[in-house]
Structures are given as C-alpha cells and as structure tokens.
PDB file of N, CA and C in Angstrom:
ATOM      1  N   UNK A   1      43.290 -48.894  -1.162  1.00  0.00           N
ATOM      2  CA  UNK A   1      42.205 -49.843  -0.991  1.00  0.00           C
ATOM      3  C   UNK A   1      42.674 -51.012  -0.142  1.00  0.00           C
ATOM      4  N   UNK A   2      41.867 -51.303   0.764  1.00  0.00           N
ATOM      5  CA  UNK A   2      41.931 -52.626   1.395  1.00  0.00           C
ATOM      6  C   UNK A   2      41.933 -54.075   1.095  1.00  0.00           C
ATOM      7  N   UNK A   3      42.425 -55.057   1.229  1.00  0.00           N
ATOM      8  CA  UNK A   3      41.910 -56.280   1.010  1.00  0.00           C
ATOM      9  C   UNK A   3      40.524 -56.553   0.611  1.00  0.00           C
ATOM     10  N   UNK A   4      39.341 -56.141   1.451  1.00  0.00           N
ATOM     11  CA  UNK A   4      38.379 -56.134   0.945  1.00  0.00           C
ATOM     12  C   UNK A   4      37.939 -55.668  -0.176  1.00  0.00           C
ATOM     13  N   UNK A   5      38.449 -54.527  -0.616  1.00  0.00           N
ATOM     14  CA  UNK A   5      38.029 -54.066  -1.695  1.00  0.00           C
ATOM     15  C   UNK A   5      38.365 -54.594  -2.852  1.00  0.00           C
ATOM     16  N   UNK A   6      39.137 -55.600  -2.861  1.00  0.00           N
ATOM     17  CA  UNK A   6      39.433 -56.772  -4.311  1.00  0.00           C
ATOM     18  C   UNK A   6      38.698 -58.120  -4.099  1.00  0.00           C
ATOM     19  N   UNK A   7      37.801 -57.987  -2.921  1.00  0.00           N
ATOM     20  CA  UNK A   7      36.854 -59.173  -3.073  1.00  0.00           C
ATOM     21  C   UNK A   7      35.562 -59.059  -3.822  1.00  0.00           C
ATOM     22  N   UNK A   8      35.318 -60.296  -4.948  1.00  0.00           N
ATOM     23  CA  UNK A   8      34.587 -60.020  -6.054  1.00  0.00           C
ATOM     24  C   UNK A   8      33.000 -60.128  -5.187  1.00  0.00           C
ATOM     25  N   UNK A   9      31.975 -58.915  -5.100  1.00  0.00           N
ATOM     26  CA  UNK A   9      31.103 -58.240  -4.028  1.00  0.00           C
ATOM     27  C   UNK A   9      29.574 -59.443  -4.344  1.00  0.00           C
ATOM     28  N   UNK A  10      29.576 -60.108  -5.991  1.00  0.00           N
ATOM     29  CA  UNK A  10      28.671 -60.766  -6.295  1.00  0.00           C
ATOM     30  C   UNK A  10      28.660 -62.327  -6.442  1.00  0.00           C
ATOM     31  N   UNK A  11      27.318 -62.069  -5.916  1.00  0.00           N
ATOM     32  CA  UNK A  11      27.268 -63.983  -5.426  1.00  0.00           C
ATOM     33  C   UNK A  11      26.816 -64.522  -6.534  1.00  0.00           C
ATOM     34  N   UNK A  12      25.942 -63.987  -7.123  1.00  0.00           N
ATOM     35  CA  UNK A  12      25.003 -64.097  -8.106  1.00  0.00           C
ATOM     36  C   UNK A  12      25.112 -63.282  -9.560  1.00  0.00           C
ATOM     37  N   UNK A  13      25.793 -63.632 -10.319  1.00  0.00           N
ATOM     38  CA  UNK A  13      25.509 -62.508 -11.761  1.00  0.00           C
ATOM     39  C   UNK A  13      24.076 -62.365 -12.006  1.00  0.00           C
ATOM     40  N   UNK A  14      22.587 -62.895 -11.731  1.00  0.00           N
ATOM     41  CA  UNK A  14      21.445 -62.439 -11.903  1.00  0.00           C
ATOM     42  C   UNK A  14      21.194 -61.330 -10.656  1.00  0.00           C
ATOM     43  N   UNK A  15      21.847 -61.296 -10.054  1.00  0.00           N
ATOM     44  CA  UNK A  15      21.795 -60.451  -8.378  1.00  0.00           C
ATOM     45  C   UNK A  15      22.228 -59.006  -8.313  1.00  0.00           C
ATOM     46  N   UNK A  16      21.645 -58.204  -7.842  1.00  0.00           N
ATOM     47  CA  UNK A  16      22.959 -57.321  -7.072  1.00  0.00           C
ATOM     48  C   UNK A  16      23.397 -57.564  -5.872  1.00  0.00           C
ATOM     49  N   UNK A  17      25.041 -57.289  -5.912  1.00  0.00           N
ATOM     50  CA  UNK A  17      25.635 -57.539  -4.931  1.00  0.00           C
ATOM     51  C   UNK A  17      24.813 -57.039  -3.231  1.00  0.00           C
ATOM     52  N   UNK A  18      25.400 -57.892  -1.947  1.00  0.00           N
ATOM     53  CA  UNK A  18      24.758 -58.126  -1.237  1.00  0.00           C
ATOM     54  C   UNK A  18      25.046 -56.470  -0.720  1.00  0.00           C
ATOM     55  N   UNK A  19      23.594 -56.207   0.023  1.00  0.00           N
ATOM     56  CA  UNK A  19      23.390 -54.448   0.807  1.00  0.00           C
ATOM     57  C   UNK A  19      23.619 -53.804  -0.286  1.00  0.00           C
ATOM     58  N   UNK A  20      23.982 -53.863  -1.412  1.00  0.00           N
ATOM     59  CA  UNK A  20      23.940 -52.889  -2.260  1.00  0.00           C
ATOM     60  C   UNK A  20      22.839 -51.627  -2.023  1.00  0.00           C
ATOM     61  N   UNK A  21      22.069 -52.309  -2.194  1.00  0.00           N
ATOM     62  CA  UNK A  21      20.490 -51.240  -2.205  1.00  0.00           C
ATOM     63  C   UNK A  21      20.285 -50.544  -1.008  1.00  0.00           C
ATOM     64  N   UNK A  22      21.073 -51.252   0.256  1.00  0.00           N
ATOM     65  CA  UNK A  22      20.764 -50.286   1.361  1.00  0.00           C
ATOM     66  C   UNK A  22      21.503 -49.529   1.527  1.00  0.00           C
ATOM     67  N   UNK A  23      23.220 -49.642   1.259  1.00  0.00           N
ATOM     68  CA  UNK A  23      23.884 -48.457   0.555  1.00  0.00           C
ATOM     69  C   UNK A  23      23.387 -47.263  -0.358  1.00  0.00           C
ATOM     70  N   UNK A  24      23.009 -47.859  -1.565  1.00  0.00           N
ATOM     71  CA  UNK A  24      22.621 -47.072  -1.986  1.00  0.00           C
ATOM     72  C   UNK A  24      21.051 -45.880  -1.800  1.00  0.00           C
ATOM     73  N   UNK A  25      20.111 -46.506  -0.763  1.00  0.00           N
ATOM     74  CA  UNK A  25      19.045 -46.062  -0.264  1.00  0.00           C
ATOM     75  C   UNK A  25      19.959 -44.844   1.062  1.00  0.00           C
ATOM     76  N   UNK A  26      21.162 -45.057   1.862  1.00  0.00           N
ATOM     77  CA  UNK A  26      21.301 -44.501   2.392  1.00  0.00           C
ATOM     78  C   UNK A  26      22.500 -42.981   2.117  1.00  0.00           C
ATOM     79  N   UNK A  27      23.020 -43.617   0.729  1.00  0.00           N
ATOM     80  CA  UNK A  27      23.397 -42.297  -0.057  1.00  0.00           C
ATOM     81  C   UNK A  27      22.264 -41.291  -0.027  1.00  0.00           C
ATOM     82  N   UNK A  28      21.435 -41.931  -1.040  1.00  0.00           N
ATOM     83  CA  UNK A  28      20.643 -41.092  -1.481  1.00  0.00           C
ATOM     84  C   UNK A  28      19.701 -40.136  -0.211  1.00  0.00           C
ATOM     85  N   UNK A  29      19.664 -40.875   0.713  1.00  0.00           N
ATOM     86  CA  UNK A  29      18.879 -40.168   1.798  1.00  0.00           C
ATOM     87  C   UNK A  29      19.886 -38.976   2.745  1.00  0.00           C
ATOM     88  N   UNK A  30      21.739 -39.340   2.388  1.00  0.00           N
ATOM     89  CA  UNK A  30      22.278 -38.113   3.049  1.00  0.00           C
ATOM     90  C   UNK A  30      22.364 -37.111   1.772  1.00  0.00           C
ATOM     91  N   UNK A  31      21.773 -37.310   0.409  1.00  0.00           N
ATOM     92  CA  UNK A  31      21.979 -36.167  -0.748  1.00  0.00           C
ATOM     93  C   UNK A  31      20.866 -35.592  -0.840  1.00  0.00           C
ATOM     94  N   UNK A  32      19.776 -36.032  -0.016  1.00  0.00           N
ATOM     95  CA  UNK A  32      18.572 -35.560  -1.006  1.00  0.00           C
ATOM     96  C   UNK A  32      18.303 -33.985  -0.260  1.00  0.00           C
ATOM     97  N   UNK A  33      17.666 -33.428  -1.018  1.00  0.00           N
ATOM     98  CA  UNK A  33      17.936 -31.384  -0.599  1.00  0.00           C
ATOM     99  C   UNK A  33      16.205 -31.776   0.337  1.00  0.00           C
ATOM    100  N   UNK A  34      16.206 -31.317   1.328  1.00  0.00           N
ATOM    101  CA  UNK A  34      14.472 -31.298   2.045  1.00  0.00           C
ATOM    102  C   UNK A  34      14.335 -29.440   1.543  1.00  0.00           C
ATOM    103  N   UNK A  35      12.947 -29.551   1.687  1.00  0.00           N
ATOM    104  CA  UNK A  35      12.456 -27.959   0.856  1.00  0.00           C
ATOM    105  C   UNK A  35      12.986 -27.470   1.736  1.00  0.00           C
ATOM    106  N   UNK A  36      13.316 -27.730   3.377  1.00  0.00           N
ATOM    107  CA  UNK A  36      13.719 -26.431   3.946  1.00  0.00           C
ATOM    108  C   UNK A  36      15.387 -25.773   3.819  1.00  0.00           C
ATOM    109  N   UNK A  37      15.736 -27.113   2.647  1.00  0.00           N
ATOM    110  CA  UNK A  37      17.153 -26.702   2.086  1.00  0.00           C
ATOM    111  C   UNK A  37      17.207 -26.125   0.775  1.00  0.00           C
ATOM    112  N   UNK A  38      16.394 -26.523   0.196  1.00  0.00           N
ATOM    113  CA  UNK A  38      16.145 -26.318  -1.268  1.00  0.00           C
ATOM    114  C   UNK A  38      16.840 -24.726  -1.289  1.00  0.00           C
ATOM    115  N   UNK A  39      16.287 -23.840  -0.866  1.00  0.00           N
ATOM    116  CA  UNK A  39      16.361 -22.599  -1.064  1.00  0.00           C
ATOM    117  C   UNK A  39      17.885 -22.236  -0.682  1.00  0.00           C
ATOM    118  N   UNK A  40      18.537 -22.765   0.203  1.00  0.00           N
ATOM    119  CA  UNK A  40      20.128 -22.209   0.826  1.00  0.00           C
ATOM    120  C   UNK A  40      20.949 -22.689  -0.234  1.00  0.00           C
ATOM    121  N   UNK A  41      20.381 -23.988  -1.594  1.00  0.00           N
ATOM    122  CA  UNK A  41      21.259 -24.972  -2.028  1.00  0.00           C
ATOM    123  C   UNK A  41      21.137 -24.869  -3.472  1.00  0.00           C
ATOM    124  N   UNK A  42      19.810 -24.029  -3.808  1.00  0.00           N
ATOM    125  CA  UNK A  42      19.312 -24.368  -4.970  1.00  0.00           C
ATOM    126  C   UNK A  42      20.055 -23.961  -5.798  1.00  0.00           C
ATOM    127  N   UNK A  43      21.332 -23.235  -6.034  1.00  0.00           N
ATOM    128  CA  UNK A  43      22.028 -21.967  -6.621  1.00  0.00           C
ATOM    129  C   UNK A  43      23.637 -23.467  -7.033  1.00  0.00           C
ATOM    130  N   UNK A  44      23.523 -24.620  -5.868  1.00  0.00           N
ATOM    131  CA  UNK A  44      24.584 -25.128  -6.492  1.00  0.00           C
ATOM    132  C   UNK A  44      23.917 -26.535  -7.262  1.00  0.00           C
ATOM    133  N   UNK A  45      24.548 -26.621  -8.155  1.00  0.00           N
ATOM    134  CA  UNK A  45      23.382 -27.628  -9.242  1.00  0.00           C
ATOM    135  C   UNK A  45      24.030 -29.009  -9.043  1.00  0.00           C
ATOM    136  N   UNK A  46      25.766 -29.143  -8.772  1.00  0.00           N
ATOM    137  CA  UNK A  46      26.177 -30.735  -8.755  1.00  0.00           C
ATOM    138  C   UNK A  46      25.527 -30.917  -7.387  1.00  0.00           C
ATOM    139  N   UNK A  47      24.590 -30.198  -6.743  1.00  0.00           N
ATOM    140  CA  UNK A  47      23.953 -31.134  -5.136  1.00  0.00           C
ATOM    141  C   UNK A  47      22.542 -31.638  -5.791  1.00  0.00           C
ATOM    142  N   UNK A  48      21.889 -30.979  -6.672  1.00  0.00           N
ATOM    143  CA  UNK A  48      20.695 -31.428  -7.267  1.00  0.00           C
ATOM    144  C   UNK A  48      21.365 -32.522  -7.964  1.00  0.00           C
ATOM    145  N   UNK A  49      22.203 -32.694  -8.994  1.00  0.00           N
ATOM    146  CA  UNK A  49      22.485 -33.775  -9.760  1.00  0.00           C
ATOM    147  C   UNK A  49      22.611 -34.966  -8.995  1.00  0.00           C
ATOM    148  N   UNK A  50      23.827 -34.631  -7.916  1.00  0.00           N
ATOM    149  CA  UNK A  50      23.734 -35.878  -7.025  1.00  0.00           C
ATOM    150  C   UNK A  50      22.832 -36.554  -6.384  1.00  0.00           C
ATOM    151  N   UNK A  51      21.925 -35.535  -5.585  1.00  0.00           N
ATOM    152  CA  UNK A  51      20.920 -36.281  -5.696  1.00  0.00           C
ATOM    153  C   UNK A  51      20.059 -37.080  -6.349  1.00  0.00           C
ATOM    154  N   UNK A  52      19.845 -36.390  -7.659  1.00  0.00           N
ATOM    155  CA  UNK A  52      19.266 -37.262  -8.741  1.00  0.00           C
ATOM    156  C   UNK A  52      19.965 -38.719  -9.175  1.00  0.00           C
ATOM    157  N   UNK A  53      21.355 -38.520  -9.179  1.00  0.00           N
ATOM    158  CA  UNK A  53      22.050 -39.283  -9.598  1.00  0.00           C
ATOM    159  C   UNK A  53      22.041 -40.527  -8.544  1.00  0.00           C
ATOM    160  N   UNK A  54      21.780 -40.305  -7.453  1.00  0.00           N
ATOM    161  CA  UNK A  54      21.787 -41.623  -6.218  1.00  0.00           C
ATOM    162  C   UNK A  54      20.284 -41.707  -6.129  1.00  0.00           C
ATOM    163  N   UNK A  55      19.191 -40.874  -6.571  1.00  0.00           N
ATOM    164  CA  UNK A  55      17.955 -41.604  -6.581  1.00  0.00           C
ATOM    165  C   UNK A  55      17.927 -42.147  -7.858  1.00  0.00           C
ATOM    166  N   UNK A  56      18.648 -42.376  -9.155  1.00  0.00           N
ATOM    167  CA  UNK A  56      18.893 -43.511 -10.423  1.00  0.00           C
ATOM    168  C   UNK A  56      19.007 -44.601  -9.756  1.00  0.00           C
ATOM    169  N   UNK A  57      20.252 -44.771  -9.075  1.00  0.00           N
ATOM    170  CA  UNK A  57      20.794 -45.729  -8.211  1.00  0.00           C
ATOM    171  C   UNK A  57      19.826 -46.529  -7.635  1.00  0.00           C
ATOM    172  N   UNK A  58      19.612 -45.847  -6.586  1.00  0.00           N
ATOM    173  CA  UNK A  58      18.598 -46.461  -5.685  1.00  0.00           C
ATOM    174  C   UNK A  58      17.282 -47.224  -6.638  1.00  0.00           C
ATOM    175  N   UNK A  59      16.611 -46.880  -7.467  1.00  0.00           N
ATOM    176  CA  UNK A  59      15.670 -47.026  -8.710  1.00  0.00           C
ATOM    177  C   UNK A  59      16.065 -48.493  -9.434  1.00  0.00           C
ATOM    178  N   UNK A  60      17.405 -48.295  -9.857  1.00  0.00           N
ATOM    179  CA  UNK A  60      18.007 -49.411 -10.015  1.00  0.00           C
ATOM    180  C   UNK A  60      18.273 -50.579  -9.677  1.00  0.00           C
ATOM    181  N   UNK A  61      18.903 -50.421  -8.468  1.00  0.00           N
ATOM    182  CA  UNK A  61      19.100 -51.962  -7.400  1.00  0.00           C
ATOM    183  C   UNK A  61      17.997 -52.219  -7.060  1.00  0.00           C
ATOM    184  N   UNK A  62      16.976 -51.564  -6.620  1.00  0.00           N
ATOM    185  CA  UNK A  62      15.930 -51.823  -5.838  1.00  0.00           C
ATOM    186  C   UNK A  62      14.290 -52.579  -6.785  1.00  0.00           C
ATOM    187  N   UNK A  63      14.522 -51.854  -8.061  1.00  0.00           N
ATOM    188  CA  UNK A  63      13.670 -52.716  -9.197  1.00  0.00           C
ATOM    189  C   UNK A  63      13.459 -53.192  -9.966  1.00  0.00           C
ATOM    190  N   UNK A  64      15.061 -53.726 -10.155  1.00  0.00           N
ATOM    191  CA  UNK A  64      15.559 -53.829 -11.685  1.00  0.00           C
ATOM    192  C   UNK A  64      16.158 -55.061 -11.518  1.00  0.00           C
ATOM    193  N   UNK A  65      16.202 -56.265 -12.272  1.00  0.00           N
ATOM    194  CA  UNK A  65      16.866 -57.416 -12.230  1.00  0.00           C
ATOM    195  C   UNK A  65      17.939 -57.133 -13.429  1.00  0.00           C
ATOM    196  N   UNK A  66      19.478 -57.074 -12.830  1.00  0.00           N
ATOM    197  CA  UNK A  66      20.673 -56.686 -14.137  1.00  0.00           C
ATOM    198  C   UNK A  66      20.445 -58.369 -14.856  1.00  0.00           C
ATOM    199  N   UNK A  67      20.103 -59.600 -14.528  1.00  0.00           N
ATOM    200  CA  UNK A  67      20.055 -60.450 -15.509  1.00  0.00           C
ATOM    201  C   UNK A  67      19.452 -60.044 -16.864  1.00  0.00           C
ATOM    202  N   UNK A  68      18.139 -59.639 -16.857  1.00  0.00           N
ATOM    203  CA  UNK A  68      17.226 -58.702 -17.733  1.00  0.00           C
ATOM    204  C   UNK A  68      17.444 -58.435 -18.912  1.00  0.00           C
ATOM    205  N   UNK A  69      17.565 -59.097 -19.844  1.00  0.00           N
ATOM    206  CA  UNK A  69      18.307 -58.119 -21.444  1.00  0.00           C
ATOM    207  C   UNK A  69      17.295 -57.216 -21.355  1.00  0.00           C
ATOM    208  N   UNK A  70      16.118 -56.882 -21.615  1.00  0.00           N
ATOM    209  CA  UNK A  70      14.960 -55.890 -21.727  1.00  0.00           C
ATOM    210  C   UNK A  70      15.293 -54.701 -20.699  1.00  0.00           C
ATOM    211  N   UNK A  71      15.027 -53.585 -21.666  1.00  0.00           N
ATOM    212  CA  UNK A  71      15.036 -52.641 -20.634  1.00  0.00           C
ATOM    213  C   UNK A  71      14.002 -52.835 -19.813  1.00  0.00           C
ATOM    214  N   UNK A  72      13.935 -52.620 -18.408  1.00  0.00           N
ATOM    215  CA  UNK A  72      12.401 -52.778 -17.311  1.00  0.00           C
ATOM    216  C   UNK A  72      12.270 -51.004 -16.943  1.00  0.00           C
ATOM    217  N   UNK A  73      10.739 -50.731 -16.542  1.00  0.00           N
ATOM    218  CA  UNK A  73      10.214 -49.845 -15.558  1.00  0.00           C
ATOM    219  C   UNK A  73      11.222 -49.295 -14.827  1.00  0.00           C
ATOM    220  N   UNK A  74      11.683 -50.170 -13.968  1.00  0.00           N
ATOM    221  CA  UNK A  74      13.031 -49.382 -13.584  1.00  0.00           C
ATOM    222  C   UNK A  74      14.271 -48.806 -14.017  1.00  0.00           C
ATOM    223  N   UNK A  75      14.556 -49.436 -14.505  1.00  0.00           N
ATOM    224  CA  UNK A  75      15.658 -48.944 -15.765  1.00  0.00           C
ATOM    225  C   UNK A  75      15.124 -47.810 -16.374  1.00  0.00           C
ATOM    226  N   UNK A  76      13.900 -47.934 -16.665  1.00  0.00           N
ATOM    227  CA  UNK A  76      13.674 -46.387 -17.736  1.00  0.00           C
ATOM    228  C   UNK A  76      13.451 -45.398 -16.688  1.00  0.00           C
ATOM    229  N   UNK A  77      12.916 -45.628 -15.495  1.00  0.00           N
ATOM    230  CA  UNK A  77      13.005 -44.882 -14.456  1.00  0.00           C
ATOM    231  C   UNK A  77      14.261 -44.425 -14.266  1.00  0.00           C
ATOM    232  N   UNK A  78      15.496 -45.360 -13.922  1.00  0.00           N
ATOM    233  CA  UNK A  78      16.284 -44.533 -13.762  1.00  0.00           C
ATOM    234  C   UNK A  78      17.361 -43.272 -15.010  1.00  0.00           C
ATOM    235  N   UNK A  79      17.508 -44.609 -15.895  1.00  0.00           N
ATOM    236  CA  UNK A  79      17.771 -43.622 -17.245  1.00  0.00           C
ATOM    237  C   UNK A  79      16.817 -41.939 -16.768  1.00  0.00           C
ATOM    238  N   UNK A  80      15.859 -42.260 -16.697  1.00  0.00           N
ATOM    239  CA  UNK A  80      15.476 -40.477 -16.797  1.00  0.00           C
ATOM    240  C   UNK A  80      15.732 -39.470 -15.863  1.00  0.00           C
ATOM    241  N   UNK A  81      15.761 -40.445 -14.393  1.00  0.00           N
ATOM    242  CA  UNK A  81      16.369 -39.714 -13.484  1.00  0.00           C
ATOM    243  C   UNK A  81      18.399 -39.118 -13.804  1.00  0.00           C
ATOM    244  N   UNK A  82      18.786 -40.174 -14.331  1.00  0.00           N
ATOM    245  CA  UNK A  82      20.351 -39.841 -14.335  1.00  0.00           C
ATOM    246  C   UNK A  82      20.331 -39.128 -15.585  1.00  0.00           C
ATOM    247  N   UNK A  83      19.505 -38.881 -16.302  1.00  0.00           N
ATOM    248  CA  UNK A  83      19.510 -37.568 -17.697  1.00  0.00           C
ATOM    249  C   UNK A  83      19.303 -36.456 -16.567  1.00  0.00           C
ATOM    250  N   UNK A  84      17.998 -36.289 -16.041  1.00  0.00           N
ATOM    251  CA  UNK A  84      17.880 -35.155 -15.491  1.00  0.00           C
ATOM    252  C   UNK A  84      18.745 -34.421 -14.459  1.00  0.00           C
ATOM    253  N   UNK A  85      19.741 -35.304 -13.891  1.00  0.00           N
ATOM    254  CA  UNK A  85      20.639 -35.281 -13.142  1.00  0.00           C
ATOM    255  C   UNK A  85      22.028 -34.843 -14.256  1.00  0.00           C
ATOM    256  N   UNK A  86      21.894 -35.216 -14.779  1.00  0.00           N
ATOM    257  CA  UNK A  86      23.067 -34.434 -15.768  1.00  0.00           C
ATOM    258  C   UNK A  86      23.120 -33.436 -16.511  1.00  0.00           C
ATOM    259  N   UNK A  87      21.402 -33.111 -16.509  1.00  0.00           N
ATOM    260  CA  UNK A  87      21.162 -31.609 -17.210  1.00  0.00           C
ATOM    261  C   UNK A  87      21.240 -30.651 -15.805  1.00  0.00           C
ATOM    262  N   UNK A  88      21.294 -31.142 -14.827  1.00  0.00           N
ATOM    263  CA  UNK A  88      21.036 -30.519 -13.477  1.00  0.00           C
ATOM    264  C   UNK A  88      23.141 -29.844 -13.502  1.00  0.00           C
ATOM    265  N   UNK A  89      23.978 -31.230 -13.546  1.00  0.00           N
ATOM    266  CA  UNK A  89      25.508 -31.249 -13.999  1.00  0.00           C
ATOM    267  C   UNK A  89      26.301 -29.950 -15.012  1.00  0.00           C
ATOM    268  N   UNK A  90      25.218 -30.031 -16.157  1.00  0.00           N
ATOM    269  CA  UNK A  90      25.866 -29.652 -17.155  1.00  0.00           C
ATOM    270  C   UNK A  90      25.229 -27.975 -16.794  1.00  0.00           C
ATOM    271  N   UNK A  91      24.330 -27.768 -16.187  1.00  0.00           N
ATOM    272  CA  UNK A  91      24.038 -26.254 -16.111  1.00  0.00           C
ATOM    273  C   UNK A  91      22.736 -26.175 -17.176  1.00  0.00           C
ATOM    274  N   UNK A  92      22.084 -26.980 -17.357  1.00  0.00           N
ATOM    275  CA  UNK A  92      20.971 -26.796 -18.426  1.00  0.00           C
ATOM    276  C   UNK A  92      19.782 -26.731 -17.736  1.00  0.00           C
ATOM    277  N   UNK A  93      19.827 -26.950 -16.681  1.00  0.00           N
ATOM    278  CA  UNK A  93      18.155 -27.017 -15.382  1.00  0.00           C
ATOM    279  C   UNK A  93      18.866 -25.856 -14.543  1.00  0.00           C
ATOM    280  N   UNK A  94      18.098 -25.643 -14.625  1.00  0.00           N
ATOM    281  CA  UNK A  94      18.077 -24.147 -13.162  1.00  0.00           C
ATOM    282  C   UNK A  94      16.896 -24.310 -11.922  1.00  0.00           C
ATOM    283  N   UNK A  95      16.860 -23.636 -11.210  1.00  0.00           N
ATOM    284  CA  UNK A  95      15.575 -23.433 -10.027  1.00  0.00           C
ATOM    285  C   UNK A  95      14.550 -22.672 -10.923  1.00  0.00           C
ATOM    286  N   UNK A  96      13.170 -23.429 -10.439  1.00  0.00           N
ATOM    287  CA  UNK A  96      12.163 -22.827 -11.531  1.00  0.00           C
ATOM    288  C   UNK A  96      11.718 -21.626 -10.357  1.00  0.00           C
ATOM    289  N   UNK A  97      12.277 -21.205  -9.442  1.00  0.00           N
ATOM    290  CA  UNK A  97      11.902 -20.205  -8.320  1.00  0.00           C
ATOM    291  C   UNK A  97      10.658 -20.628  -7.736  1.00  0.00           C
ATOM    292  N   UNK A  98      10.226 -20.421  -6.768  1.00  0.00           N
ATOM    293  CA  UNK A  98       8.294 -21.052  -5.902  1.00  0.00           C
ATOM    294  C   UNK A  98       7.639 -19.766  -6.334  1.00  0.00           C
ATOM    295  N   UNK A  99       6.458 -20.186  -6.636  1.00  0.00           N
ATOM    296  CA  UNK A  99       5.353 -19.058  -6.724  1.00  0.00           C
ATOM    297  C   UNK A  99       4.842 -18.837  -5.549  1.00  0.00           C
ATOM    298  N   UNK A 100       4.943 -19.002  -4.710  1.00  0.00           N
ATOM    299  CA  UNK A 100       4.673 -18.358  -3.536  1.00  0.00           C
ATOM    300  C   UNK A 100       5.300 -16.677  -3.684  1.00  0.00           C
ATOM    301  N   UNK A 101       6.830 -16.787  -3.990  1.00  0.00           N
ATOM    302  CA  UNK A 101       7.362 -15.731  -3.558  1.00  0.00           C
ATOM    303  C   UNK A 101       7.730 -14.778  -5.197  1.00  0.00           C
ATOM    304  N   UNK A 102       6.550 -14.868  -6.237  1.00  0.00           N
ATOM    305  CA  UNK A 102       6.616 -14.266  -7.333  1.00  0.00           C
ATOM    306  C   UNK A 102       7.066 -14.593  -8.163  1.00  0.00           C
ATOM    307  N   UNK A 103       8.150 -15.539  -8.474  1.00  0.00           N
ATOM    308  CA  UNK A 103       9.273 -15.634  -9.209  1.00  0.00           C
ATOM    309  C   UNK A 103       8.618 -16.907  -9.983  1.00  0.00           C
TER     310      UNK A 103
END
C-alpha cells in the first residue's frame, strides 16, 4: 500500500468519504452481467453475487446517511440485495432458465 492509502478518506463522520459513490457506481457497472451475457455467465454464481454485492454498495453510499442510527430505505435495500448476493455465493440461487427457450 501506498502513502495514500493510510490517509484517513473521511472528512465528515456524518458523510461518506469523498467519490466514494462514484467508485462504487463504477464497480458495479464493470460487474453487472447485460442479458446478452447472462446466458455465457449464468453457470458461474460468485459473478451474480458480485454483482449484487456492488449494487448493495452502490444502494448504500448513494441513499443512505451512515450518521443514521435507524435503519433507512436504503439500508434495507441494500441488506436484501447483499443476502441475495450471498445466496447467489453460497450456491443456494441458481438460473431460473428464460421461458422463451422451455426451461
């Protein structure tokens, strides 16, 4: 790690740290599967999780104030996204197959 990386990132303890959210908006946009991937990808499940897991993220910084004792909208938003992302992890979600093609 660099020098930078031991600089403390928050200005604000009611805040998230600064670009956070556009970091994290631009994770999530190189993880997310487009349908015309879905099908080449759907078979490996930590690429669904991750994705899920950086759209929590993103959910998070972007609507959620961490000052907050209360859980908020966002927060429960993401909580459900990073469950479903871990049942995606653990092998408990599968591809529900498209009805288009029978399955």
């Amino acid at each position: 790690m660099g020098p930078e990386a031991r600089l403390r990132p928050v200005d604000s303890p009611s805040q998230w740290p600064e670009d956070s959210q556009s970091l994290a908006e631009q994770l999530q946009r190189r993880l997310a599967i487009s349908d015309r991937d879905w099908h080449a990808l759907k078979t490996q499940r930590p690429r669904r999780a991750a994705e899920q897991l950086a759209a929590a993220l993103v959910h998070l910084l972007s609507n959620d104030d961490p000052s907050q004792a209360q859980a908020t909208e966002a927060r429960q938003r993401a909580i459900a996204l990073t469950e479903h992302g871990l049942q995606w992890l653990k092998g408990e979600l599968r591809d529900p197959g498209c009805p288009s093609h029978g399955r």
